[in-house]
C-alpha atoms as a PDB file:
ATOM      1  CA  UNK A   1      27.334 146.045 104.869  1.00  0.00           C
ATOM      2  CA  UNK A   2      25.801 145.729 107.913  1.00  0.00           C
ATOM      3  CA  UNK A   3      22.227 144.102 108.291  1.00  0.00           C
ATOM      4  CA  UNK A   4      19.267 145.446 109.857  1.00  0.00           C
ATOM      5  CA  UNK A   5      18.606 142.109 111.879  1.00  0.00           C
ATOM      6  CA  UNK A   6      21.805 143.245 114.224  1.00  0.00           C
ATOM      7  CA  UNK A   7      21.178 146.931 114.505  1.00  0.00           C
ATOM      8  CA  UNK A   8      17.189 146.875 115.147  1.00  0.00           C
ATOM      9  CA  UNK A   9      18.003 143.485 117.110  1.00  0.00           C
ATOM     10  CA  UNK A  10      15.320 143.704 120.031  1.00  0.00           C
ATOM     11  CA  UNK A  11      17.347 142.290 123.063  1.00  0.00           C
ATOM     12  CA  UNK A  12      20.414 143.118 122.550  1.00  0.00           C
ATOM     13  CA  UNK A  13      22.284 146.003 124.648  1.00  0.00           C
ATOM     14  CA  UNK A  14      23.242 149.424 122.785  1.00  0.00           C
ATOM     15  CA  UNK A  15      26.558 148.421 123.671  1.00  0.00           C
ATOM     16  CA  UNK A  16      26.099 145.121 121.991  1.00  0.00           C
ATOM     17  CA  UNK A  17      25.066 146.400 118.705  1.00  0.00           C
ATOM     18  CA  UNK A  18      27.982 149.196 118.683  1.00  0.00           C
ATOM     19  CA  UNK A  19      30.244 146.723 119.261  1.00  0.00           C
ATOM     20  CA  UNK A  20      29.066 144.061 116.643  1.00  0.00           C
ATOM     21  CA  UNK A  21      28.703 146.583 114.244  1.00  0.00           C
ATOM     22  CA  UNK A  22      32.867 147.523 114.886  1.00  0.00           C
ATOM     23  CA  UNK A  23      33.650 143.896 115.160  1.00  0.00           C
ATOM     24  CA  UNK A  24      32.323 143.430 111.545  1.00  0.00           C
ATOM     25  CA  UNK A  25      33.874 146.803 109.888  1.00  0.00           C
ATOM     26  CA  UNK A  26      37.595 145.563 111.140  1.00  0.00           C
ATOM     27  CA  UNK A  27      39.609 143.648 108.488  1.00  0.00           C
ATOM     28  CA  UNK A  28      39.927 140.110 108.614  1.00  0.00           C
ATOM     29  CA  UNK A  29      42.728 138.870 110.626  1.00  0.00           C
ATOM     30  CA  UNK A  30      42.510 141.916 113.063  1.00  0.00           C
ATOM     31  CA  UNK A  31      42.109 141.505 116.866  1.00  0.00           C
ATOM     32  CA  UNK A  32      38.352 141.818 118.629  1.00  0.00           C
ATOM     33  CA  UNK A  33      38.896 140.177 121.534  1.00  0.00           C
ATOM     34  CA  UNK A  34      38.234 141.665 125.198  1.00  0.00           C
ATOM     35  CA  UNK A  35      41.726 143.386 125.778  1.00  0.00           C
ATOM     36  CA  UNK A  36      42.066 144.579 122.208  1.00  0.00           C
ATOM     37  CA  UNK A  37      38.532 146.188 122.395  1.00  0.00           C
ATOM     38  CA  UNK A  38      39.134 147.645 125.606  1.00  0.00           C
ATOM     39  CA  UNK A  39      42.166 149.473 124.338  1.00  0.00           C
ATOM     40  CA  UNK A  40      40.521 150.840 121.566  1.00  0.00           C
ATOM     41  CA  UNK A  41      36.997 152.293 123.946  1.00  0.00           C
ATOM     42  CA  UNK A  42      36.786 153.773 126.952  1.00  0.00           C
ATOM     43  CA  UNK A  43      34.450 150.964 127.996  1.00  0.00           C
ATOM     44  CA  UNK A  44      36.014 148.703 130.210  1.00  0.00           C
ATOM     45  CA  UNK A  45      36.803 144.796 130.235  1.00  0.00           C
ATOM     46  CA  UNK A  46      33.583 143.764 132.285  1.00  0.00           C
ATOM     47  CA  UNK A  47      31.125 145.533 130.303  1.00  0.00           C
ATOM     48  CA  UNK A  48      32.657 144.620 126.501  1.00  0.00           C
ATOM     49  CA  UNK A  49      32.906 140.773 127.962  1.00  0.00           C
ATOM     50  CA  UNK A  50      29.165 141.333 128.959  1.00  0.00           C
ATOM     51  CA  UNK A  51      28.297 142.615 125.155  1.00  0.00           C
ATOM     52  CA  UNK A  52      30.716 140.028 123.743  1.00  0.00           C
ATOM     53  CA  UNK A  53      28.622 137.496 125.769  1.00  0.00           C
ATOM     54  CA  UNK A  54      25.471 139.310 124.801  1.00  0.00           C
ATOM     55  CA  UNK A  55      26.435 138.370 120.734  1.00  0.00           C
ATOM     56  CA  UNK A  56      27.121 135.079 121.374  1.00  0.00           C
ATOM     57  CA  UNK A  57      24.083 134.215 122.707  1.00  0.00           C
ATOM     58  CA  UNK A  58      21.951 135.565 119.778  1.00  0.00           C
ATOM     59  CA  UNK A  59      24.604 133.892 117.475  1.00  0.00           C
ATOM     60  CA  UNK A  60      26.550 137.139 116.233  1.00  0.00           C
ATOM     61  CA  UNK A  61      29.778 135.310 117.040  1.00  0.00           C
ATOM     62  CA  UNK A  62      31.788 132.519 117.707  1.00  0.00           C
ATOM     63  CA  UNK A  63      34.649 131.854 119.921  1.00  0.00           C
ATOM     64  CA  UNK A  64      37.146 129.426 117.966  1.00  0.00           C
ATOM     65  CA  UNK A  65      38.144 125.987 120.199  1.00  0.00           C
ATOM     66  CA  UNK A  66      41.919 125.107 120.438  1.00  0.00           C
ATOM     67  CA  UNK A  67      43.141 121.617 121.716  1.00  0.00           C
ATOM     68  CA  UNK A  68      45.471 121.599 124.674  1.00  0.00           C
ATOM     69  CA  UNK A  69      49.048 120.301 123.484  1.00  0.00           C
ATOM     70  CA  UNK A  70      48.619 118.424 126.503  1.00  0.00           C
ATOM     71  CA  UNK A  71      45.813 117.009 127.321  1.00  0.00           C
ATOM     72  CA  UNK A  72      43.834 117.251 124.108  1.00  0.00           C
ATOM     73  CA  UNK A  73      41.147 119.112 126.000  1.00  0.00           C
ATOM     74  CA  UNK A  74      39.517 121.787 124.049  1.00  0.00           C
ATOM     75  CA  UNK A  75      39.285 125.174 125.286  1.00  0.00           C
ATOM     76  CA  UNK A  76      38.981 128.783 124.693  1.00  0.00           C
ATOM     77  CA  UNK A  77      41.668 130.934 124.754  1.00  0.00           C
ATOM     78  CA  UNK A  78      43.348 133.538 122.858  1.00  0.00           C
ATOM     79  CA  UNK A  79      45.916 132.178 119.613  1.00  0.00           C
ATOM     80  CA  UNK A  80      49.270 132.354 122.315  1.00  0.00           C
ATOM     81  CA  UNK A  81      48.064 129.894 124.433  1.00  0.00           C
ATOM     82  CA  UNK A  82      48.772 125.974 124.081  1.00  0.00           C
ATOM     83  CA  UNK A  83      47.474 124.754 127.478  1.00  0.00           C
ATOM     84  CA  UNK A  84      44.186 124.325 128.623  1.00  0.00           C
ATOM     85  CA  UNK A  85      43.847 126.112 132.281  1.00  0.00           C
ATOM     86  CA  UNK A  86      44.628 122.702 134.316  1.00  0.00           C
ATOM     87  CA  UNK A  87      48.041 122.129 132.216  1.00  0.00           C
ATOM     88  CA  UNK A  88      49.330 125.669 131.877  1.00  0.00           C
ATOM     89  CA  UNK A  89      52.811 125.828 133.694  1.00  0.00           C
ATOM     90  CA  UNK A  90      52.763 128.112 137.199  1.00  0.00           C
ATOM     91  CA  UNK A  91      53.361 131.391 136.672  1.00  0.00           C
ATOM     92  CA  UNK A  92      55.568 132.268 139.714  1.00  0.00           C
ATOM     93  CA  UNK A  93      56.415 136.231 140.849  1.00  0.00           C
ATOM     94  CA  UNK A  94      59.008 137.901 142.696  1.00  0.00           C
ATOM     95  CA  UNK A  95      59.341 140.284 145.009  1.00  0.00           C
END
């Protein structure tokens, strides 16, 4: 069930409560973060980050902290990645 306080929230965007509402119908375990959600609407990256950013601030959600296997700094980053942005191994491309 989803509460009133979210959907009649007074400063959050329409976009915000949409997409809190959807975060909290999907099953546990399931993905919500910005590339999931972007696949799934036809809103793009910058504006779900903005309305993910939007429900953070009013406490709708939570970004979990992982420890870099390196450095033991904590950061935030999806489950795949070990390293913290300073000890993440170059990425190199070819031509």
């Amino acid at each position: 069930m989803i509460g009133n306080h979210l959907t009649q929230h007074p400063e959050l965007s329409l976009l915000a409560i949409g997409l809190g509402c959807h975060i909290q119908s999907l099953p546990t375990g399931t993905p919500a973060d910005i590339k999931s959600l972007a696949a799934r609407f036809k809103e793009g990256t910058t504006r779900i980050a903005a309305a993910l950013r939007e429900l953070e601030t009013y406490g709708y959600l939570r970004h979990k902290l992982r420890t870099c296997d390196t450095c033991d700094r904590a950061f935030r980053a999806p489950e795949t990645e070990t390293h913290c942005r300073d000890c993440r191994p170059a990425t190199t491309t070819h031509r």
